[in-house]
Protein backbone atom coordinates (compact mmCIF):
# COMPACT_ATOMS: atom_id res chain seq x y z
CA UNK A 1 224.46 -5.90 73.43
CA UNK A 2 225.18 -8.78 70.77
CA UNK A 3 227.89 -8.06 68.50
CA UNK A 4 225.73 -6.86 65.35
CA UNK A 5 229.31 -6.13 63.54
CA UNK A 6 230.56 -9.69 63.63
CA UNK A 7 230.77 -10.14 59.78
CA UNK A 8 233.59 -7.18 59.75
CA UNK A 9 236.50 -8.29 58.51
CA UNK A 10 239.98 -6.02 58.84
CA UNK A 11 242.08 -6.34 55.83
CA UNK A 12 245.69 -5.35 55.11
CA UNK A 13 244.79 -4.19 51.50
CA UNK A 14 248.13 -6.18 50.45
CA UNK A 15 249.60 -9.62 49.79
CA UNK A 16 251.35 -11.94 51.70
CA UNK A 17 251.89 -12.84 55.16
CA UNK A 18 252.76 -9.73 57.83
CA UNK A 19 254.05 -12.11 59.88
CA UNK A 20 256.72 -13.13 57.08
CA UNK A 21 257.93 -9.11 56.94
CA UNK A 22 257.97 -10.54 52.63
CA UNK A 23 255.88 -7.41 51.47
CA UNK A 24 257.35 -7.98 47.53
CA UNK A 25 253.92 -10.58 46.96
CA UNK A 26 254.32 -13.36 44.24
CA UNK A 27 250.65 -14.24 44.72
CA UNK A 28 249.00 -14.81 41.85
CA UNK A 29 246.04 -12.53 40.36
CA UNK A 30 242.57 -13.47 41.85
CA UNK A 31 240.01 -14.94 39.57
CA UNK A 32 237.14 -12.96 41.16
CA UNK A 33 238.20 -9.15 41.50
CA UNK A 34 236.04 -9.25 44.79
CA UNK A 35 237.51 -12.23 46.21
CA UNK A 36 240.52 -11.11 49.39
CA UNK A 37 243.90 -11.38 48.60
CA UNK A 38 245.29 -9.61 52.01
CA UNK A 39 245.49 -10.96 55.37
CA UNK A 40 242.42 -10.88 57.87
CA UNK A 41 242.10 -10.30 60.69
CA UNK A 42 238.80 -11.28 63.08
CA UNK A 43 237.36 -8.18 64.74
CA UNK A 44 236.07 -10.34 67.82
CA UNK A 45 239.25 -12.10 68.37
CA UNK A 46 241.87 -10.06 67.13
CA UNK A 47 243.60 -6.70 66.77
CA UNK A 48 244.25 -4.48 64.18
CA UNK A 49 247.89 -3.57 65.81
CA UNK A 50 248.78 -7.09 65.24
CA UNK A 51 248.79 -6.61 61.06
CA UNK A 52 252.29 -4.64 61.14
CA UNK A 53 255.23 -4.18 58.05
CA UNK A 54 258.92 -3.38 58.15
CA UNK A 55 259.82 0.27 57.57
CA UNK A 56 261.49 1.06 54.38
CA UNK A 57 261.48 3.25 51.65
CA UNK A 58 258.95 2.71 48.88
CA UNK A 59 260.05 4.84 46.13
CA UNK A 60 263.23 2.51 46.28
CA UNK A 61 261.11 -0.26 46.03
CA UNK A 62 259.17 1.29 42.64
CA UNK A 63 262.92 2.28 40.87
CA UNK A 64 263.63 -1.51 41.40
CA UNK A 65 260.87 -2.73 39.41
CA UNK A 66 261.73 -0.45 36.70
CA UNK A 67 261.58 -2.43 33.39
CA UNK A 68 260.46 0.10 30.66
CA UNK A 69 263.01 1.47 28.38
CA UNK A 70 263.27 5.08 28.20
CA UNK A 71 262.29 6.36 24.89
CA UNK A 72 264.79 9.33 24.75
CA UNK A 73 262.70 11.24 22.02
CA UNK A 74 261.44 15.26 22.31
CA UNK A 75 258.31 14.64 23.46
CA UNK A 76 259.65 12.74 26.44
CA UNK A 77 262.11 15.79 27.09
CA UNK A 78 259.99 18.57 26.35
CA UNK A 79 257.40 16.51 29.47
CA UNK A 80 260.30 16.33 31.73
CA UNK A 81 260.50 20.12 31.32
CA UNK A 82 257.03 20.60 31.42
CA UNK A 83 257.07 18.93 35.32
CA UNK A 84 260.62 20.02 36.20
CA UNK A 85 259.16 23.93 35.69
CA UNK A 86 255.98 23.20 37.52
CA UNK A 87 257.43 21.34 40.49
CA UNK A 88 254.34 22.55 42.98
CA UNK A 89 251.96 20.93 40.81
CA UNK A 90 254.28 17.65 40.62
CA UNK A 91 254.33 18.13 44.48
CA UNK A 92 250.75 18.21 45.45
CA UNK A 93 250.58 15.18 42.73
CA UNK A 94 253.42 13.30 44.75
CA UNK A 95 251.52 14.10 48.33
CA UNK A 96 248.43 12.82 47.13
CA UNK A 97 249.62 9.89 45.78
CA UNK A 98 251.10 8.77 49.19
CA UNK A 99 247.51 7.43 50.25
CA UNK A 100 247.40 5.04 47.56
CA UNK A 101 251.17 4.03 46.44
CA UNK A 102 251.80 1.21 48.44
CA UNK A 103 248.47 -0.66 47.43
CA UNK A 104 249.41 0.23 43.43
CA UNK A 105 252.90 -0.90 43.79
CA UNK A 106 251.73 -4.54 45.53
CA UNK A 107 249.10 -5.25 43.07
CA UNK A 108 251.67 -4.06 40.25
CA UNK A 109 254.41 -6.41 41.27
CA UNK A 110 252.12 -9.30 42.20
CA UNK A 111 251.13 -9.32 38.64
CA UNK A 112 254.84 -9.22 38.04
CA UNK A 113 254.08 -5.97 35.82
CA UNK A 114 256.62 -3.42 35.06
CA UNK A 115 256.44 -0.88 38.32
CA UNK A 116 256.08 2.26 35.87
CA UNK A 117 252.57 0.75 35.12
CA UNK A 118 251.93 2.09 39.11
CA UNK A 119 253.04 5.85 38.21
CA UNK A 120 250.02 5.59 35.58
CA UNK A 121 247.48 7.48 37.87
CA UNK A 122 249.97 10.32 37.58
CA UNK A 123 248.82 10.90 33.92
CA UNK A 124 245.56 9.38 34.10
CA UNK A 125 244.00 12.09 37.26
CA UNK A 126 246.80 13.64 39.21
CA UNK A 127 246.25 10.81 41.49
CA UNK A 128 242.54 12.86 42.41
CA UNK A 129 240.12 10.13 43.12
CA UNK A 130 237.33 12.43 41.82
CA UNK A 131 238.46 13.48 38.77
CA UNK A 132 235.75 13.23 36.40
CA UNK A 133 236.91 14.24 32.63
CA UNK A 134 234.51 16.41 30.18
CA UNK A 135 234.00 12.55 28.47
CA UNK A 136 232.72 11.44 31.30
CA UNK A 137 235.50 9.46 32.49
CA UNK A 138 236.13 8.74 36.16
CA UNK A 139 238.65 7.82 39.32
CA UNK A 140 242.51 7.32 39.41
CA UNK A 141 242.69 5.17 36.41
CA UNK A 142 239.71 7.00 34.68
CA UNK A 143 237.62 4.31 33.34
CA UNK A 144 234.76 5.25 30.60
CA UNK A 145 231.49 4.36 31.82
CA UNK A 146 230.96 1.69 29.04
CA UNK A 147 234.63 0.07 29.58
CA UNK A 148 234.09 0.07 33.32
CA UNK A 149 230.99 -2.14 33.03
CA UNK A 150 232.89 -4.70 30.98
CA UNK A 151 235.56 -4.79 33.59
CA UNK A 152 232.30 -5.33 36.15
CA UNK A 153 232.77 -2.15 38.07
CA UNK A 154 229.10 -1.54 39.46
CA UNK A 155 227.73 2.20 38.24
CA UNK A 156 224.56 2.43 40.20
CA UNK A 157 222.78 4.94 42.64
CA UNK A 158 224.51 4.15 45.87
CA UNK A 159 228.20 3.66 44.45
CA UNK A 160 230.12 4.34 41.64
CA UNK A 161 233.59 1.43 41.51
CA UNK A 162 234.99 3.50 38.71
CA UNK A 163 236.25 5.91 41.99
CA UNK A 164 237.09 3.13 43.98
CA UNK A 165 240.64 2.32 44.83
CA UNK A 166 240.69 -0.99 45.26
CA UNK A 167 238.03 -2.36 41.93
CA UNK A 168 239.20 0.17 39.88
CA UNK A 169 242.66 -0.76 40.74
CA UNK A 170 242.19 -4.34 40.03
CA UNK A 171 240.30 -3.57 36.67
CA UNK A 172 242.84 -1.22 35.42
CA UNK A 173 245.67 -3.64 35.59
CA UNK A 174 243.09 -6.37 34.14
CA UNK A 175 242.66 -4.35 30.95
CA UNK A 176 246.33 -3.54 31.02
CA UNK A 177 247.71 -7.32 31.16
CA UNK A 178 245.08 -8.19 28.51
CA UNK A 179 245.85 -5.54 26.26
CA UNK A 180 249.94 -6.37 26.74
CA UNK A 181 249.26 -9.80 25.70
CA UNK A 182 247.42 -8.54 22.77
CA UNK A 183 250.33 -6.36 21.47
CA UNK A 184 253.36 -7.62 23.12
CA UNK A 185 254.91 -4.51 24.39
CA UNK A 186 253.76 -1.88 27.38
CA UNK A 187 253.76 0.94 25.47
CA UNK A 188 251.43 -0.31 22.77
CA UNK A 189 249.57 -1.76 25.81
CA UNK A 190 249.28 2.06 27.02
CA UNK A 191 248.10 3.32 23.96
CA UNK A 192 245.44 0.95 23.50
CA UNK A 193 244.56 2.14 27.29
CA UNK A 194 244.35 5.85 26.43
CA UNK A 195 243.03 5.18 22.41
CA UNK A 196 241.17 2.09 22.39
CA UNK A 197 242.82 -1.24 21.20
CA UNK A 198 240.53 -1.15 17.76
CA UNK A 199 242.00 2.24 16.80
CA UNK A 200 245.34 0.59 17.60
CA UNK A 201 244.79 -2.31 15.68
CA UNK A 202 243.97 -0.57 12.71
CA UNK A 203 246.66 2.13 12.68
CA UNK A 204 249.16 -1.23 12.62
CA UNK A 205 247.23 -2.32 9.48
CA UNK A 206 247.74 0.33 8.04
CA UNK A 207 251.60 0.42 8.28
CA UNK A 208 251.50 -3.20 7.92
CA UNK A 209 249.71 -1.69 4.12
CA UNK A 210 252.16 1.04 3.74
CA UNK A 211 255.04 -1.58 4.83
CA UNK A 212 256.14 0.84 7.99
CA UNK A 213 256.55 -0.63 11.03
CA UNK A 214 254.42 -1.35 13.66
CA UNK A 215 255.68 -0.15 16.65
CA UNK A 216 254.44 2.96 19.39
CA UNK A 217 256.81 5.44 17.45
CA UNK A 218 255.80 4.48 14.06
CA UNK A 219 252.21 4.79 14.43
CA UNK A 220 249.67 7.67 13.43
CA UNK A 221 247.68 8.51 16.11
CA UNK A 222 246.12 11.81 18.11
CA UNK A 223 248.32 14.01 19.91
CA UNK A 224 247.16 12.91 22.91
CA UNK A 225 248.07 9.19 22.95
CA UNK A 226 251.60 10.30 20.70
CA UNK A 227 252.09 12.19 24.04
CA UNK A 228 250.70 9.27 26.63
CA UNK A 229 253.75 7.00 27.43
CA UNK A 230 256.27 9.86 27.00
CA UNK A 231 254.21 11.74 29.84
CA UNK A 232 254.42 8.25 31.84
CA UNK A 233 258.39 8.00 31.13
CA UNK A 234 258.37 11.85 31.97
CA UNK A 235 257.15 10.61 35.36
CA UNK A 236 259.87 7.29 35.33
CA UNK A 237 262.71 10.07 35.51
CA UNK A 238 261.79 12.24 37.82
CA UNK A 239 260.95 9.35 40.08
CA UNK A 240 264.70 8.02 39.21
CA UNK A 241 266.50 11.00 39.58
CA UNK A 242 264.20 14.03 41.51
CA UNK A 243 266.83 16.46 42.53
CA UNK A 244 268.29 16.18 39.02
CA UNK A 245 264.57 18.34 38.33
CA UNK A 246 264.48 20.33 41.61
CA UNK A 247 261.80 17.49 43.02
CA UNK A 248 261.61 16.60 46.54
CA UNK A 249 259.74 13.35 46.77
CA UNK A 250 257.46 12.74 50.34
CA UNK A 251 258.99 9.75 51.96
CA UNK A 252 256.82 6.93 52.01
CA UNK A 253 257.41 4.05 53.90
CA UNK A 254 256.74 0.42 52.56
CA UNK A 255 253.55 -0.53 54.08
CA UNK A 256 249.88 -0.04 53.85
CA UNK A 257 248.88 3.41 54.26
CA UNK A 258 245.26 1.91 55.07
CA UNK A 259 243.46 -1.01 55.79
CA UNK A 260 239.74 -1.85 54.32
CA UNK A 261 236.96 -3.29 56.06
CA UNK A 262 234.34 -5.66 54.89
CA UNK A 263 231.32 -4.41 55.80
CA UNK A 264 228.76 -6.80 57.79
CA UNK A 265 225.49 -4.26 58.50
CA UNK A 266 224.60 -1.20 56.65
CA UNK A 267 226.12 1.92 58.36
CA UNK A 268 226.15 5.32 57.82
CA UNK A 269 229.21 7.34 56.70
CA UNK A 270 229.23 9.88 59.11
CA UNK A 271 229.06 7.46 61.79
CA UNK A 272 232.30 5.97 59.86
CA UNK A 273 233.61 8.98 60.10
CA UNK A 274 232.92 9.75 63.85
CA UNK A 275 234.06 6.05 65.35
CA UNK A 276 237.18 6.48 62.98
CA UNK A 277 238.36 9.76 64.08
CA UNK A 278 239.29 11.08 60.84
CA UNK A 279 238.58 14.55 58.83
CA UNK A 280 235.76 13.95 56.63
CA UNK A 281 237.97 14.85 53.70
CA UNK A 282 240.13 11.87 54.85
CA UNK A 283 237.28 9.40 54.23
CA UNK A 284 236.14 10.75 50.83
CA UNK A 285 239.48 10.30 49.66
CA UNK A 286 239.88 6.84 50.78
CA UNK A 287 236.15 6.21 49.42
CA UNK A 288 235.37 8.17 47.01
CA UNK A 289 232.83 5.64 45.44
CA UNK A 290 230.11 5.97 47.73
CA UNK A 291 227.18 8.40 46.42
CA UNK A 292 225.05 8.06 49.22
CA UNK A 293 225.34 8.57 53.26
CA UNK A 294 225.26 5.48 53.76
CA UNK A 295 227.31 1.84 52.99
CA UNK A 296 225.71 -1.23 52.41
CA UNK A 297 226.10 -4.55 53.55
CA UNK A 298 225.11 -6.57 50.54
CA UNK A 299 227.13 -4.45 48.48
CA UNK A 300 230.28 -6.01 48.88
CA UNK A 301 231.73 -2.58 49.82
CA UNK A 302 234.56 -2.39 52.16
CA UNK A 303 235.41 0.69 53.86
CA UNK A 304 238.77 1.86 53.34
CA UNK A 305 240.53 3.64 56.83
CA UNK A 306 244.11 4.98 57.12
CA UNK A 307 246.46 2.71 59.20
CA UNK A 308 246.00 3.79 62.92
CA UNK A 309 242.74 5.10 62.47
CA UNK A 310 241.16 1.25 61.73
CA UNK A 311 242.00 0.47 65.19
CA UNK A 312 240.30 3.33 66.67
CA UNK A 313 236.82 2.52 64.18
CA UNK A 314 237.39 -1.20 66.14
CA UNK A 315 237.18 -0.29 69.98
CA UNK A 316 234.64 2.68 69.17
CA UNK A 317 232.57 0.25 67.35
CA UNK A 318 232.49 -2.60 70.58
CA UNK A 319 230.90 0.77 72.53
CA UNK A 320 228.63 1.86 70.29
CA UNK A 321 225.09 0.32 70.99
CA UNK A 322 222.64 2.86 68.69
CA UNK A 323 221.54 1.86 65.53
CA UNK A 324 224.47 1.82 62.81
CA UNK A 325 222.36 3.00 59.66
CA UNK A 326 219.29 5.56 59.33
CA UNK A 327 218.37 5.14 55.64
CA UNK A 328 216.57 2.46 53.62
CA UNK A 329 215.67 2.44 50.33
CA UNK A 330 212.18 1.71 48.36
CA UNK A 331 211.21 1.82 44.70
CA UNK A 332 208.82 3.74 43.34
CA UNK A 333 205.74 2.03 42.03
CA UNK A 334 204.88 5.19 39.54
CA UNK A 335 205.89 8.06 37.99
CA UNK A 336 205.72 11.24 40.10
CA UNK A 337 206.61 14.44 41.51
CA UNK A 338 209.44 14.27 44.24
CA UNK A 339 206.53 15.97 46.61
CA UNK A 340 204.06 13.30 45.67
CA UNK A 341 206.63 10.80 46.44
CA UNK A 342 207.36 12.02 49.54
CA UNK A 343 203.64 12.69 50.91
CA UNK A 344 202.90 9.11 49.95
CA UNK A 345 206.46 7.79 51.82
CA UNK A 346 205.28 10.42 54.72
CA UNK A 347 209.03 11.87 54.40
CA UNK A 348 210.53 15.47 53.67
CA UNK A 349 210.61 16.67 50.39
CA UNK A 350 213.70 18.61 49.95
CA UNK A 351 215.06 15.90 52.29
CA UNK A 352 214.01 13.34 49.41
CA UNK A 353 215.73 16.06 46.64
CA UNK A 354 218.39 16.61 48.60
CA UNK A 355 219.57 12.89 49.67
CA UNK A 356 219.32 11.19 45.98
CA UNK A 357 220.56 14.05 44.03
CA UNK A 358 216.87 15.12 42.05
CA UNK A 359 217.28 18.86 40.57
CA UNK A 360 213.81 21.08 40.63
CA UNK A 361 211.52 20.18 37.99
CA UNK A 362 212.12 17.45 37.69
CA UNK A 363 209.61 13.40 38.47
CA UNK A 364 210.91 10.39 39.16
CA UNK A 365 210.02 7.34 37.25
CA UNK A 366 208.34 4.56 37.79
CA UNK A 367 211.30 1.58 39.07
CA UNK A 368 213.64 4.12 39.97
CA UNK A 369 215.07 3.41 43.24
CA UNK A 370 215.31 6.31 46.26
CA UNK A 371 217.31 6.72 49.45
CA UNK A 372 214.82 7.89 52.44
CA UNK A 373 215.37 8.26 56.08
CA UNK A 374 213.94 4.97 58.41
CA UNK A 375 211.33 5.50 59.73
CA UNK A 376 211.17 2.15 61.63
CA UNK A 377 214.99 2.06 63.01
CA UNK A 378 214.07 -2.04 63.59
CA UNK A 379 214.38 -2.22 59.61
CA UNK A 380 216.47 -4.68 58.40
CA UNK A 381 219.23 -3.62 55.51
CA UNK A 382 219.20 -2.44 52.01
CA UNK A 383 218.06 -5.87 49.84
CA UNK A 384 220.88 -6.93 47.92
CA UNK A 385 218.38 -6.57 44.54
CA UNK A 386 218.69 -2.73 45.47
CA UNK A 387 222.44 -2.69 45.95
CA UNK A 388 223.34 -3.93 43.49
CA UNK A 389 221.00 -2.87 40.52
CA UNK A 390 219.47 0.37 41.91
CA UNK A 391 218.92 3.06 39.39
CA UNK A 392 217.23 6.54 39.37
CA UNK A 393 215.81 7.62 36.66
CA UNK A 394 213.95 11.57 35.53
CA UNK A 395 211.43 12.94 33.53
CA UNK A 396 210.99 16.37 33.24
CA UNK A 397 207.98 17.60 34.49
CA UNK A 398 205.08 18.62 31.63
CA UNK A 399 205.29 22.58 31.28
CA UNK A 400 202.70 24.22 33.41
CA UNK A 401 202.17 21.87 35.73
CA UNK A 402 199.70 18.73 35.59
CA UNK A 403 197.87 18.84 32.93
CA UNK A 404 194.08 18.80 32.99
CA UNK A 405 191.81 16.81 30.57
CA UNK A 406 187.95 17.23 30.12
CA UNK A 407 186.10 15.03 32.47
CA UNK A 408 185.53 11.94 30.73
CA UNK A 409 188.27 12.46 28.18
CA UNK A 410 191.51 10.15 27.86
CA UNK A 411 194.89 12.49 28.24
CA UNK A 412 197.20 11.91 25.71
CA UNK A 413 200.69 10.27 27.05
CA UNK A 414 203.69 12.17 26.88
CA UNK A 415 207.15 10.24 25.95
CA UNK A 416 209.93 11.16 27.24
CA UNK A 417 212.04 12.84 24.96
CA UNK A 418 214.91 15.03 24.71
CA UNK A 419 214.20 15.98 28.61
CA UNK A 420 214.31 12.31 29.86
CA UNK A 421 217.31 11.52 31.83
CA UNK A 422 218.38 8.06 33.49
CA UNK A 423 220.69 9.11 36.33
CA UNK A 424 223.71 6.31 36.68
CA UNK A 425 223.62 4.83 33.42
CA UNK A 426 226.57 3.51 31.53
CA UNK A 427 226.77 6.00 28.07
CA UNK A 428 227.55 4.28 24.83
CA UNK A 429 230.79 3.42 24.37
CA UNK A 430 232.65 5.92 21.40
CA UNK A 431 234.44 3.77 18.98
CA UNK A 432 234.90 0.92 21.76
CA UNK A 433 237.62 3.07 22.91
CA UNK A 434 238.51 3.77 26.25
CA UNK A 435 239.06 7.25 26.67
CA UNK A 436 240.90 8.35 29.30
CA UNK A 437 241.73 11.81 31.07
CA UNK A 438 245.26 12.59 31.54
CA UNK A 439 246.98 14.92 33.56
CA UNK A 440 247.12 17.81 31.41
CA UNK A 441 250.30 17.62 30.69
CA UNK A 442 249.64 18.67 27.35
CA UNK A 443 252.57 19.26 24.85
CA UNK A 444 255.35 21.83 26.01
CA UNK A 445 256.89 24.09 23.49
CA UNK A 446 260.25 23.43 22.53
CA UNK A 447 263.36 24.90 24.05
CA UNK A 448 261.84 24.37 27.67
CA UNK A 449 258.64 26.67 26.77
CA UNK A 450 255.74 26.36 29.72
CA UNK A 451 252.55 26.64 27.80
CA UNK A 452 249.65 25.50 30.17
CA UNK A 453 247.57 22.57 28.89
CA UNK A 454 243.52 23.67 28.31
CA UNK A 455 241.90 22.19 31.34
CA UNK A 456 238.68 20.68 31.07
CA UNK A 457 238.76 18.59 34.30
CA UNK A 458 238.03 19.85 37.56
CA UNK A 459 239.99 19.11 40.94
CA UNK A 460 240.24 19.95 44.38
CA UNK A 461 242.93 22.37 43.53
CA UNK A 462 240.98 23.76 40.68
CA UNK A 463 244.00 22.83 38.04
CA UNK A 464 242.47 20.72 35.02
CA UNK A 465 242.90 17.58 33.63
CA UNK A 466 243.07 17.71 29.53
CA UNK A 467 241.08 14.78 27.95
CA UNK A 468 242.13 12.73 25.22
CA UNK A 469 241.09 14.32 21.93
């Protein structure tokens, strides 16, 4: 059959040249976050096993870059206790963080940024792409909803770039370089991250008032951004010196742990998952941005697979001659009942609740855009109008059921009111801050005391991740 994959491209997810063996990239940040900075390599005329990297230890490789100064102050101790007394928790932490390290650490020193700014995610989520903070907050570097939109990260039905490893990634070290040439130094840079640069602004008026310095130490701020870059330099010396805290760091070697693929024709994830050969965990935590089953082509969404495992999605992909994708998407002309909806798109009901995420009781409104199953598998792809500005939105349904007017008599309209939702919408940004959810490693009592932090973020592991107050 013709190649209907052709427009794949496999990508290194680094910079420079494999060829070279340089893996330390000078290239300078992209203008367009979406634009490729990593080798490619053609699907039809090339192999994966031919984008290779020398074998060497990364966590070397991160002390080297090293350019912060320690601070040395109580809070930074009493956090070193804190994670030198939990060293399970700072384990599963380190294991999870092995997936995404090496792609951190290359964007990080390609900016020619300080490599402590790559043991951020640490703080921010426990390196759990998931993590979703009681604010609302989301992915490794937890962006708001309101700041990720004005770092372009699309929020929409079918993905969610807040979770994803690679825009997220370049967006949080966008708003990290801007906000270091605002202030000057990286730890004001950090608090701005975690507080919001206004609030930071104005606490250094006010010292400027009070004629008090100006600097991280000197400032009044919450508890939770006085703790932020002493939890990040807690994380600097255990990194420098593990056994010195009865840490075992996993070895990680310096190159990619995966490799992402530009996708060329919608295709479903499980059939991702199937010609990949991977756990289904595996994916999710590799792309933890997708909300729906399936990945769209005029998305711009790449598909991120570990190392070995891209070369297996590439010969099981030449075989496969079925159709790659089994869901379209329509928008709904008016506002109804998911059952309505789905007589009139001759499609299951609780298939249609299921697939797009629509509690009970609940009608969909008129423009809202909904996943359903092809029915005609000669269907083209999603339209790139629906990737890219898809939205769902609810209405509760009216008490009782439909309501029934006199015959001849005009029923009154009911607004949408306190029950109205609109599913994937950006909420209003608090204070133009960006408020992030840290790790929970919430202040430890003097003298080496272990008080847990109040969890308010769920994991995997079911441990919490505090939010900023």
């Amino acid at each position: 059959m013709a190649w209907r994959y052709a427009a794949i491209l496999l990508l290194a997810a680094l910079s420079g040249c494999a060829s070279t063996g340089d893996w330390s990239s000078d290239t300078p940040t992209r203008s367009d976050p979406r634009a490729d900075k990593a080798k490619s390599v053609n699907l039809q005329t090339q192999s994966v096993s031919d984008v290779y990297a020398p074998s060497s230890n990364l966590w070397i490789r991160i002390r080297d870059g090293f350019e912060m100064e320690p601070m040395n102050t109580p809070l930074e101790i009493e956090q070193v206790r804190w994670l030198s007394a939990r060293p399970d928790y700072v384990n599963r932490s380190m294991l999870r963080s092995s997936r995404y390290l090496f792609y951190i650490v290359q964007e990080v020193n390609a900016r020619k940024m300080p490599t402590e700014i790559a043991l951020l995610p640490f703080v921010e989520s426990a390196f759990v792409t998931h993590a979703k903070s009681s604010a609302k907050a989301m992915g490794l570097w937890q962006f708001m909803p309101a700041t990720g939109k004005d770092f372009r990260l699309t929020q929409n039905v079918f993905r969610d770039e807040r979770r994803d490893v690679l825009q997220s990634t370049d967006a949080a070290l966008d708003y990290l370089q801007r906000l270091y040439k605002q202030f000057g130094s990286w730890d004001l840079a950090l608090a701005a991250y975690n507080w919001g640069e206004g609030n930071v602004s104005k606490a250094q008026r006010r010292n400027l008032a009070a004629g008090l310095p100006t600097n991280y130490l000197s400032l009044k701020m919450p508890n939770e951004t006085r703790n932020y870059v002493p939890k990040l330099m807690a994380y600097r010396q255990i990194v420098l010196d593990p056994q010195a805290y009865g840490i075992v760091l996993p070895e990680l070697e310096n190159h990619p742990y995966f490799v992402a693929l530009d996708v060329g024709s919608d295709i479903d994830v499980a059939l991702v998952i199937k010609l990949s050969e991977i756990p289904e965990d595996e994916f999710h935590s590799l792309n933890p941005s997708f909300n729906k089953p399936v990945i769209l082509s005029n998305a711009n969404q790449q598909i991120l697979l570990p190392f070995g495992h891209a070369e297996i999605f590439q010969e099981n992909l030449k075989k496969y001659t079925l159709p790659l994708s089994s869901w379209t998407a329509v928008r709904v002309s008016k506002t109804e009942s998911v059952d309505m909806a789905a007589k009139t798109l001759g499609v299951n009901a609780e298939a249609l609740r299921e697939v797009n995420g629509i509690p009970k009781g609940m009608r969909i409104r008129a423009g809202s855009t909904i996943l359903i199953p092809k029915t005609n598998q000669g269907a083209g792809d999603i339209s790139l109008a629906m990737a890219e500005s898809g939205s769902l939105n609810l209405v509760k349904s009216a008490p009782g059921g439909p309501q029934k007017c006199a015959k001849g008599a005009k029923c009154p309209v009911a607004k949408p009111g306190a029950g109205a939702t609109k599913g994937n919408s950006s909420a209003k940004n608090v204070a133009s801050q960006h408020k992030s959810a840290s790790t929970g490693l919430a202040k430890s009592a003097k003298n080496g005391s272990t008080k847990a932090p109040n969890p308010t973020v769920k994991t995997s592991e079911g441990k919490g991740v505090s939010k900023m107050q």
